[in-house]
N, C-alpha and C. Protein backbone atom coordinates (compact mmCIF):
# COMPACT_ATOMS: atom_id res chain seq x y z
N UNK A 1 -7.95 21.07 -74.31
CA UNK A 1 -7.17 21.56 -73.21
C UNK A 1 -7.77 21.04 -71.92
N UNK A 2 -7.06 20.43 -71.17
CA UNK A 2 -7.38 19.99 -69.73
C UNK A 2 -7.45 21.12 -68.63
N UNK A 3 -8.46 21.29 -67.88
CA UNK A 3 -8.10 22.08 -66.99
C UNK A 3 -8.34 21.39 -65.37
N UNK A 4 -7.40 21.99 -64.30
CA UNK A 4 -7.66 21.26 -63.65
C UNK A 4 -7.81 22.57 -62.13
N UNK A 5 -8.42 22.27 -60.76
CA UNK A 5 -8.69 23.05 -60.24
C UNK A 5 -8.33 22.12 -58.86
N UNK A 6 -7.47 22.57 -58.10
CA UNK A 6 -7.06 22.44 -57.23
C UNK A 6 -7.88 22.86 -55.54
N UNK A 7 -7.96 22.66 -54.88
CA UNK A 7 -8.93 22.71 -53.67
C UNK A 7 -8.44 22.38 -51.96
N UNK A 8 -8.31 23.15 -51.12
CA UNK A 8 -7.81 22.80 -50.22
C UNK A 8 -8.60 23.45 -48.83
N UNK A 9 -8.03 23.10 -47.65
CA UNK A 9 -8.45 23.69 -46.51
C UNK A 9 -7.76 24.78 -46.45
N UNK A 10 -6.18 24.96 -46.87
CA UNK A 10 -5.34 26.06 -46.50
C UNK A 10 -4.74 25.18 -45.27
N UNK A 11 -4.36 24.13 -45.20
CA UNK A 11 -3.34 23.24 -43.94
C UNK A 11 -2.50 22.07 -45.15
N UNK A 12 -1.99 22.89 -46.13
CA UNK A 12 -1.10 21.73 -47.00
C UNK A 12 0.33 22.09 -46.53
N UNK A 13 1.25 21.10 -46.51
CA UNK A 13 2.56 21.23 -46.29
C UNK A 13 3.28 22.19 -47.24
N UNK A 14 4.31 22.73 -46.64
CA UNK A 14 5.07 23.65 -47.34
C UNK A 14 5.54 22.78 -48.44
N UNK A 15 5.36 23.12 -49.25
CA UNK A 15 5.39 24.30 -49.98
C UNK A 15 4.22 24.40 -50.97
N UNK A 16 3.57 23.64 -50.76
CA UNK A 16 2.12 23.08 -51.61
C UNK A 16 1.05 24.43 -51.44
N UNK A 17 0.47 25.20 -52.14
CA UNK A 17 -0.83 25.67 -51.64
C UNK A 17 0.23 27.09 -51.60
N UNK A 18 1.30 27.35 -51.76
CA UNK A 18 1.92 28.81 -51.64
C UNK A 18 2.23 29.36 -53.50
N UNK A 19 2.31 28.57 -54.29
CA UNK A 19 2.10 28.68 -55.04
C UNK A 19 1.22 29.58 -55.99
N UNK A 20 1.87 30.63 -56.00
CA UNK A 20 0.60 31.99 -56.94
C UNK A 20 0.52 31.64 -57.99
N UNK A 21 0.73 31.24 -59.20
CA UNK A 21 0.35 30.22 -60.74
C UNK A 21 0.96 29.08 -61.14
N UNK A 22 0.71 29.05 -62.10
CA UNK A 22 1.39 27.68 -62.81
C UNK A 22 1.90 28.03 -64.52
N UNK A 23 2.50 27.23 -64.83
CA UNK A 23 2.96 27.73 -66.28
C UNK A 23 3.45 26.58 -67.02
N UNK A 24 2.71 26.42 -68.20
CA UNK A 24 2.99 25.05 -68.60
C UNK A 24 3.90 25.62 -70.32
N UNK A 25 4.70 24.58 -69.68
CA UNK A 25 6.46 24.86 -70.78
C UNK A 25 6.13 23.21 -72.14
N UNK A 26 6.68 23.59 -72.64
CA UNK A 26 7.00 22.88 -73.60
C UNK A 26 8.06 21.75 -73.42
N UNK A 27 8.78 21.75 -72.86
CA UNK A 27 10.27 20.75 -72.24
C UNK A 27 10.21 21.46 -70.85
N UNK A 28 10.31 20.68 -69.63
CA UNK A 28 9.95 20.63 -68.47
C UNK A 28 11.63 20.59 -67.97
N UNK A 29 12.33 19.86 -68.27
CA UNK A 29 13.57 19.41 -68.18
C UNK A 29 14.63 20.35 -68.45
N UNK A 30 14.62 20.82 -69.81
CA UNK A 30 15.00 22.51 -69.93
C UNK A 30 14.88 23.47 -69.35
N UNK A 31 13.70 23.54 -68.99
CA UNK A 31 12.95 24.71 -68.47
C UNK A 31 13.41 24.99 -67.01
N UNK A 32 13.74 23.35 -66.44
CA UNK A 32 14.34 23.64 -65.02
C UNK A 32 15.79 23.67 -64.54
N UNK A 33 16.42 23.61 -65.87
CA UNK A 33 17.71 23.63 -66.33
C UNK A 33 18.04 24.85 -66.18
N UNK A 34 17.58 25.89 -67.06
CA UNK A 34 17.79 27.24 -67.49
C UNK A 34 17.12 28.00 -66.00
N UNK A 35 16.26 27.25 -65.14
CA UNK A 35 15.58 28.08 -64.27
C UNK A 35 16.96 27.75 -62.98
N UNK A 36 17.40 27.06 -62.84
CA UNK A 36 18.64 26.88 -61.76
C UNK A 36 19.82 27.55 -62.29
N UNK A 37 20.63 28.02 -63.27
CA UNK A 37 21.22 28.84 -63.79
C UNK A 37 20.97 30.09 -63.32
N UNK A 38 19.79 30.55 -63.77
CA UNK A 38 19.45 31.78 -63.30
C UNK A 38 18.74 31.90 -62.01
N UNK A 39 19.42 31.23 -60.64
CA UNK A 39 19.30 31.14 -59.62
C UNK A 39 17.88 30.68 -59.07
N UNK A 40 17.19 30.07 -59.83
CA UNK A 40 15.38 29.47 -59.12
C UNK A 40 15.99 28.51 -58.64
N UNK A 41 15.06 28.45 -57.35
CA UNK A 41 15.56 27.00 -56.11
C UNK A 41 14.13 26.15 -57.01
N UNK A 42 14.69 24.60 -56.82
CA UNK A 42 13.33 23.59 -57.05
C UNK A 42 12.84 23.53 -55.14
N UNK A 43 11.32 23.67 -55.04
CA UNK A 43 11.12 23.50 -54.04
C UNK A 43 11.03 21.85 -54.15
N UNK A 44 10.03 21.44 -54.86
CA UNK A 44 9.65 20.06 -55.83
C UNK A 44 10.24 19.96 -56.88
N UNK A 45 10.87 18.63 -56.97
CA UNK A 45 11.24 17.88 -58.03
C UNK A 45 10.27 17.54 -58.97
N UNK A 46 10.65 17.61 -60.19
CA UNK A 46 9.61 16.98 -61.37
C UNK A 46 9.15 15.56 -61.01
N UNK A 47 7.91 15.54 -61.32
CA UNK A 47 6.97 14.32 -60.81
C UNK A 47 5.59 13.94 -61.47
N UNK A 48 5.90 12.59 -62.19
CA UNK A 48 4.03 12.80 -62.56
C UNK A 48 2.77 13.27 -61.83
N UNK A 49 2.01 13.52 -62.90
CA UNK A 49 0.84 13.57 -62.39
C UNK A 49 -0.34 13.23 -63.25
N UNK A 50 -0.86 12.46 -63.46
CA UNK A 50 -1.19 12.13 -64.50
C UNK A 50 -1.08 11.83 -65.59
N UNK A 51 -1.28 13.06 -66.43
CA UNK A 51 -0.79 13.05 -67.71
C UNK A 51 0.38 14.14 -68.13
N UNK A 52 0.61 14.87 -66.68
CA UNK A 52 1.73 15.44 -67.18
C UNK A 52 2.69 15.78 -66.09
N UNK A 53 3.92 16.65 -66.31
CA UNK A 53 4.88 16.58 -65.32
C UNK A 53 4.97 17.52 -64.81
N UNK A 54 4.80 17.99 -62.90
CA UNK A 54 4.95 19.35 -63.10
C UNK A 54 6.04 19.41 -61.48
N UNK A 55 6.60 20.65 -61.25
CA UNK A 55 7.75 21.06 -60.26
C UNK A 55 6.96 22.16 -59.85
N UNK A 56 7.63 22.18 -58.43
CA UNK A 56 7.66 24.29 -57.68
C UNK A 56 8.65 24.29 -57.33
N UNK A 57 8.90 25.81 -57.90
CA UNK A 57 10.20 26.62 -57.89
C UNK A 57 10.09 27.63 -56.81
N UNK A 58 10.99 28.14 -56.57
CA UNK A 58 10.93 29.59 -55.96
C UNK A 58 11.75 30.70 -56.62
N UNK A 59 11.44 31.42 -57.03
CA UNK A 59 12.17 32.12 -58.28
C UNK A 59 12.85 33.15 -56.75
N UNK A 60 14.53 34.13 -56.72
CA UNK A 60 15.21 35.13 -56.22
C UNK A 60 13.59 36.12 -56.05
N UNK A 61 13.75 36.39 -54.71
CA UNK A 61 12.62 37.74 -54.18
C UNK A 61 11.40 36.28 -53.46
N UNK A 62 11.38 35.59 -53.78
CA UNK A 62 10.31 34.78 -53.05
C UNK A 62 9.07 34.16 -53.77
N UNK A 63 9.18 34.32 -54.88
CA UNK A 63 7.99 33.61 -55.88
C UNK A 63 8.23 32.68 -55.91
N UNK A 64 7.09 32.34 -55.62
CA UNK A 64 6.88 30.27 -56.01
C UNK A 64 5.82 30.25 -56.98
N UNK A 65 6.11 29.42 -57.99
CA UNK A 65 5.28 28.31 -59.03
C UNK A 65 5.32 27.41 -59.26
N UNK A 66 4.46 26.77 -59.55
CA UNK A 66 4.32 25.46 -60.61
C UNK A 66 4.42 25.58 -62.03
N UNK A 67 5.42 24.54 -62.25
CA UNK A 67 5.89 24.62 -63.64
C UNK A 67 5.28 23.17 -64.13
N UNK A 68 4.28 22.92 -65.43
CA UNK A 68 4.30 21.53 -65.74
C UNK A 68 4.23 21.40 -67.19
N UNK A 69 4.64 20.52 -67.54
CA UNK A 69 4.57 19.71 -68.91
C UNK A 69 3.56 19.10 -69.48
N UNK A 70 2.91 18.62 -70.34
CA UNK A 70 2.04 17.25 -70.67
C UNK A 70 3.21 16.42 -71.18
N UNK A 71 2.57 15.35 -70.82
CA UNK A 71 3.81 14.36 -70.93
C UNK A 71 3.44 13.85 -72.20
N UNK A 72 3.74 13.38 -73.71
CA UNK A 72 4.22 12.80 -74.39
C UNK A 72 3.85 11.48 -74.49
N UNK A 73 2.32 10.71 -75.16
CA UNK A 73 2.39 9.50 -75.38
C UNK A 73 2.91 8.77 -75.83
């Protein structure tokens, strides 16, 4: 399992750094499928990052996460 730890001043652009967890899905693509249905805004579009793919959402009431994948060699 990779773990990775993120680090900042607290001066990242919106919407970066507002983010209270992350949650890593199995199909990334689905996941943001079924999450716009049931009204989650994408703040971020799916985007590599390495080795895997991840988005922020803002879920109805104001939650934001990161959602990511491992990507599939």
């Amino acid at each position: 399992m990779n773990r990775i730890a993120l680090v900042s001043n607290g001066q990242l652009p919106w919407p970066y750094g507002r983010d209270m967890t992350g949650y890593e899905v199995a199909d990334l693509p689905a996941t943001l499928a079924k999450a716009a249905a049931a009204g989650v805004e994408t703040l971020v579009p799916a985007h590599a990052e390495n080795d895997r793919q991840a988005a922020i959402v803002r879920f109805p009431g104001g939650y934001i996460a990161e959602i990511h994948a491992t990507m599939k060699p």
